[in-house]
N, C-alpha and C. Protein backbone atom coordinates (compact mmCIF):
# COMPACT_ATOMS: atom_id res chain seq x y z
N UNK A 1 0.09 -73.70 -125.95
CA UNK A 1 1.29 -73.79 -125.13
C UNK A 1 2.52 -73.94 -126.02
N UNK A 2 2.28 -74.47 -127.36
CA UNK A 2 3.14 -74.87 -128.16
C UNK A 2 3.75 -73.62 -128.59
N UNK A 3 3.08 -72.52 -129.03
CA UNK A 3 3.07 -71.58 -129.68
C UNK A 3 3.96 -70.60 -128.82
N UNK A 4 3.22 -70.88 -127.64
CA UNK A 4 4.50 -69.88 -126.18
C UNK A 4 5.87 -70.48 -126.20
N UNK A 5 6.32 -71.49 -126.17
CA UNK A 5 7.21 -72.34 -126.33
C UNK A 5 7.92 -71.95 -127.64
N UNK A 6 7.65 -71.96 -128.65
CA UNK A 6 8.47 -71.97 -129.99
C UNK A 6 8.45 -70.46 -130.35
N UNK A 7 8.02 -69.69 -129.31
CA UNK A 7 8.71 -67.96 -129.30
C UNK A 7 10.12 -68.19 -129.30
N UNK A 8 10.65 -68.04 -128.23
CA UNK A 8 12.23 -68.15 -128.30
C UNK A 8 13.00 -69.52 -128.34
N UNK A 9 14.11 -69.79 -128.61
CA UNK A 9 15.38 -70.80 -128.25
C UNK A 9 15.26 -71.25 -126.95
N UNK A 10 14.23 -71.39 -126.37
CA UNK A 10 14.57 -71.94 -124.22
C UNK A 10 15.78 -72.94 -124.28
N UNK A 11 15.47 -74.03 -125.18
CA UNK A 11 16.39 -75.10 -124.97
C UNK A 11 17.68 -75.01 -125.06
N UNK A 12 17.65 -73.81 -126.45
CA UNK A 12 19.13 -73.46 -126.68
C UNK A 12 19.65 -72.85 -125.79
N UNK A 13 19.14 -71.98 -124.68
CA UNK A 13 19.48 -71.06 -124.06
C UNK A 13 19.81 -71.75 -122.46
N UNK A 14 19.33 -72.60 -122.64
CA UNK A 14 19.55 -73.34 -121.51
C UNK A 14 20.73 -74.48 -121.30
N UNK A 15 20.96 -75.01 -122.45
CA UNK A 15 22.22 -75.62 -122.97
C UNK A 15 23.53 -75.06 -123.00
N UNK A 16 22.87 -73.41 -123.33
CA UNK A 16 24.47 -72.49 -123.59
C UNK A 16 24.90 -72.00 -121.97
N UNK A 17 23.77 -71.68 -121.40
CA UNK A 17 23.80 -71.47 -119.81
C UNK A 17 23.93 -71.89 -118.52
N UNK A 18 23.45 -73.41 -118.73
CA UNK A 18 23.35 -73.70 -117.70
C UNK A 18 25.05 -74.20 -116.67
N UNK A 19 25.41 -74.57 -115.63
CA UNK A 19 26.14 -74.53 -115.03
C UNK A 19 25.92 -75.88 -114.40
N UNK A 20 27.20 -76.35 -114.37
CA UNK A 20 26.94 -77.56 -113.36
C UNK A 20 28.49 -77.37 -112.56
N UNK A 21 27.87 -77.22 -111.03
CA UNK A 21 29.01 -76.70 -110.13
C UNK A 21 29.74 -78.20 -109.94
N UNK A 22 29.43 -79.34 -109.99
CA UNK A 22 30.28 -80.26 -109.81
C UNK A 22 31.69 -80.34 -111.25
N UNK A 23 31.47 -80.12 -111.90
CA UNK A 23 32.26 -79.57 -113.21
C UNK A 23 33.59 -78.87 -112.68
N UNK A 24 33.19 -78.29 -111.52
CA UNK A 24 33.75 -76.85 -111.35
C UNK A 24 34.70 -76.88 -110.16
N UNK A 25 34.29 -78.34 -109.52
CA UNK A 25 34.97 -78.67 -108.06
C UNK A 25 36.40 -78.89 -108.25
N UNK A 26 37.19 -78.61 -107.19
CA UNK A 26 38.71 -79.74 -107.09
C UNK A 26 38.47 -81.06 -106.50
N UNK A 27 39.05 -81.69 -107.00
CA UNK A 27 39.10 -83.18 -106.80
C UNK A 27 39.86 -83.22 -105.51
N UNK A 28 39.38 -83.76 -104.02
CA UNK A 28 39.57 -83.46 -102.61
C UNK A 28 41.07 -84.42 -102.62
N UNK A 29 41.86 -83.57 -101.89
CA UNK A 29 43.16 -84.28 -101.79
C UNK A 29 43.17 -85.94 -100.60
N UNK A 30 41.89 -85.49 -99.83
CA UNK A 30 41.24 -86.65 -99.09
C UNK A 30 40.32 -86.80 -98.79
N UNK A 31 39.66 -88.58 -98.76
CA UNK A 31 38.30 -88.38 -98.26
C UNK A 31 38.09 -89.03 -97.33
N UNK A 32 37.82 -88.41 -95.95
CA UNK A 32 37.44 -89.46 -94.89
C UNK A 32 36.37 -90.53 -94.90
N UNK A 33 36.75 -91.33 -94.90
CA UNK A 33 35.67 -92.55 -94.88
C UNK A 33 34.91 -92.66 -93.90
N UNK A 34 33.46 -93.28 -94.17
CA UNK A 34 32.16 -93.16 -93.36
C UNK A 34 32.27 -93.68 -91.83
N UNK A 35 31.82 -93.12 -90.96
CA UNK A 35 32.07 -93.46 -89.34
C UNK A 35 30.64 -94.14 -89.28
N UNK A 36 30.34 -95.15 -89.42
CA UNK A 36 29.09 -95.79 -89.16
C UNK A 36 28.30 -95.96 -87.72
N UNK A 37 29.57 -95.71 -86.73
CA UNK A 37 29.14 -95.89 -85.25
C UNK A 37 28.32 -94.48 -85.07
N UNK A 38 28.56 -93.03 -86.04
CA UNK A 38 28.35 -91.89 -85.02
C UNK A 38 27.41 -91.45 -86.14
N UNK A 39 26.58 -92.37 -87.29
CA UNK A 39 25.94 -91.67 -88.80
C UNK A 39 24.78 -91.07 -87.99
N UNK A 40 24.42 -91.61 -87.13
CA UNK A 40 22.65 -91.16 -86.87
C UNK A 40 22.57 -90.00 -85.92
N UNK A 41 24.02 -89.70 -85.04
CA UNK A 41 24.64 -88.93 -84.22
C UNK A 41 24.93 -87.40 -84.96
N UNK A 42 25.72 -87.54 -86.07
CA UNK A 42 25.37 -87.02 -87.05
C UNK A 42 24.38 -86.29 -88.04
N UNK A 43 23.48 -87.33 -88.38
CA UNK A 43 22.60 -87.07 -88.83
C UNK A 43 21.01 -86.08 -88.54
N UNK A 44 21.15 -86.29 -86.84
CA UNK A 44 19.95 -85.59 -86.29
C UNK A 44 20.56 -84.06 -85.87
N UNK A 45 22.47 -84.16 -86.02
CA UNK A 45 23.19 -83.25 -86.02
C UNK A 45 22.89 -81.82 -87.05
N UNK A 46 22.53 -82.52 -88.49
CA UNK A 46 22.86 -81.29 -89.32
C UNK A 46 21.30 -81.73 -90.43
N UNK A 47 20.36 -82.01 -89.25
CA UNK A 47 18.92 -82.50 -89.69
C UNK A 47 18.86 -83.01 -91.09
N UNK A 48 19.35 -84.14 -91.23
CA UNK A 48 19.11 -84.90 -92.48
C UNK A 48 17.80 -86.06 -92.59
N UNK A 49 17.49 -86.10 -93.44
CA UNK A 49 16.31 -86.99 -92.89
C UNK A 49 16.76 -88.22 -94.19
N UNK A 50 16.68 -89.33 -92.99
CA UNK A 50 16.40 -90.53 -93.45
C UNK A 50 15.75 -91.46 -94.39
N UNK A 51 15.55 -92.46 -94.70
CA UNK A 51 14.48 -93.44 -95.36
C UNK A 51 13.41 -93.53 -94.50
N UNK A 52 13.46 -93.75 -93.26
CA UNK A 52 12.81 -94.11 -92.30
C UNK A 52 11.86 -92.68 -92.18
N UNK A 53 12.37 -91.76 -91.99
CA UNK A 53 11.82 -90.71 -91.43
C UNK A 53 10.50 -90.16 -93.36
N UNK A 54 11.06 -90.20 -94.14
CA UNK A 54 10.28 -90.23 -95.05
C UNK A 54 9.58 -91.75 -95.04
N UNK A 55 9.67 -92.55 -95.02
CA UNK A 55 8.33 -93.40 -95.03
C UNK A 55 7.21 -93.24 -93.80
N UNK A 56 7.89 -93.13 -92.43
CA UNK A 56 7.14 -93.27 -91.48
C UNK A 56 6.56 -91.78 -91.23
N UNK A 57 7.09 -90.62 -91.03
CA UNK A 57 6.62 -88.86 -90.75
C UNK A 57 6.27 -88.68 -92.23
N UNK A 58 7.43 -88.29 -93.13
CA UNK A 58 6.89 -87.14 -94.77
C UNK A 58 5.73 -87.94 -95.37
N UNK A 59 5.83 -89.50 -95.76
CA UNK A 59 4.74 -89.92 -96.15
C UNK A 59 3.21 -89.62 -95.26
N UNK A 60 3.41 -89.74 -94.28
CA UNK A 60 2.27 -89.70 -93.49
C UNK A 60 1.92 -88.16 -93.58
N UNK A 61 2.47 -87.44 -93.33
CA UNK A 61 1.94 -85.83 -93.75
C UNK A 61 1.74 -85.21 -95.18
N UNK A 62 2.22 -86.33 -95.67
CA UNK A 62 1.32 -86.24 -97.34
C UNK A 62 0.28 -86.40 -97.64
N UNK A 63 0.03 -87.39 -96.88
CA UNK A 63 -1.28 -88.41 -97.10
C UNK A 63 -2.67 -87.44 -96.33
N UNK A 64 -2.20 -87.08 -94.89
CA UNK A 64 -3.01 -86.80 -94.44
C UNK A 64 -2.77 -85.31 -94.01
N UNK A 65 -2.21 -84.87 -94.72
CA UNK A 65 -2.07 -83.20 -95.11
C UNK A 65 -1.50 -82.42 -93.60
């Protein structure tokens, strides 16, 4: 594996290439601050999943496939 690896520069090539889009952002002229009354309103809005929902559903469909 070593030998596949020390064919080319990967690391170098990946250093010279890679992109990081936060780098790249404008700094937001505002940021609305968190509405805590409407987060979960929200949240099932634009399907985000929770702590809850990974311990209690994703863990459990890991486990038991």
């Amino acid at each position: 594996m070593r030998q596949l690896a020390a064919r080319q520069p990967y690391e170098q090539w990946l250093r010279e290439n890679q992109i990081h889009p936060c780098d790249h952002l404008p700094t937001p002229a505002h940021v609305k601050p968190t509405n805590h009354k409407t987060i979960l309103l929200r949240q099932r809005a634009f399907g985000c999943i929770t702590d809850e929902d990974l311990k209690f559903i994703m863990a459990q469909m890991g486990c038991n496939g």
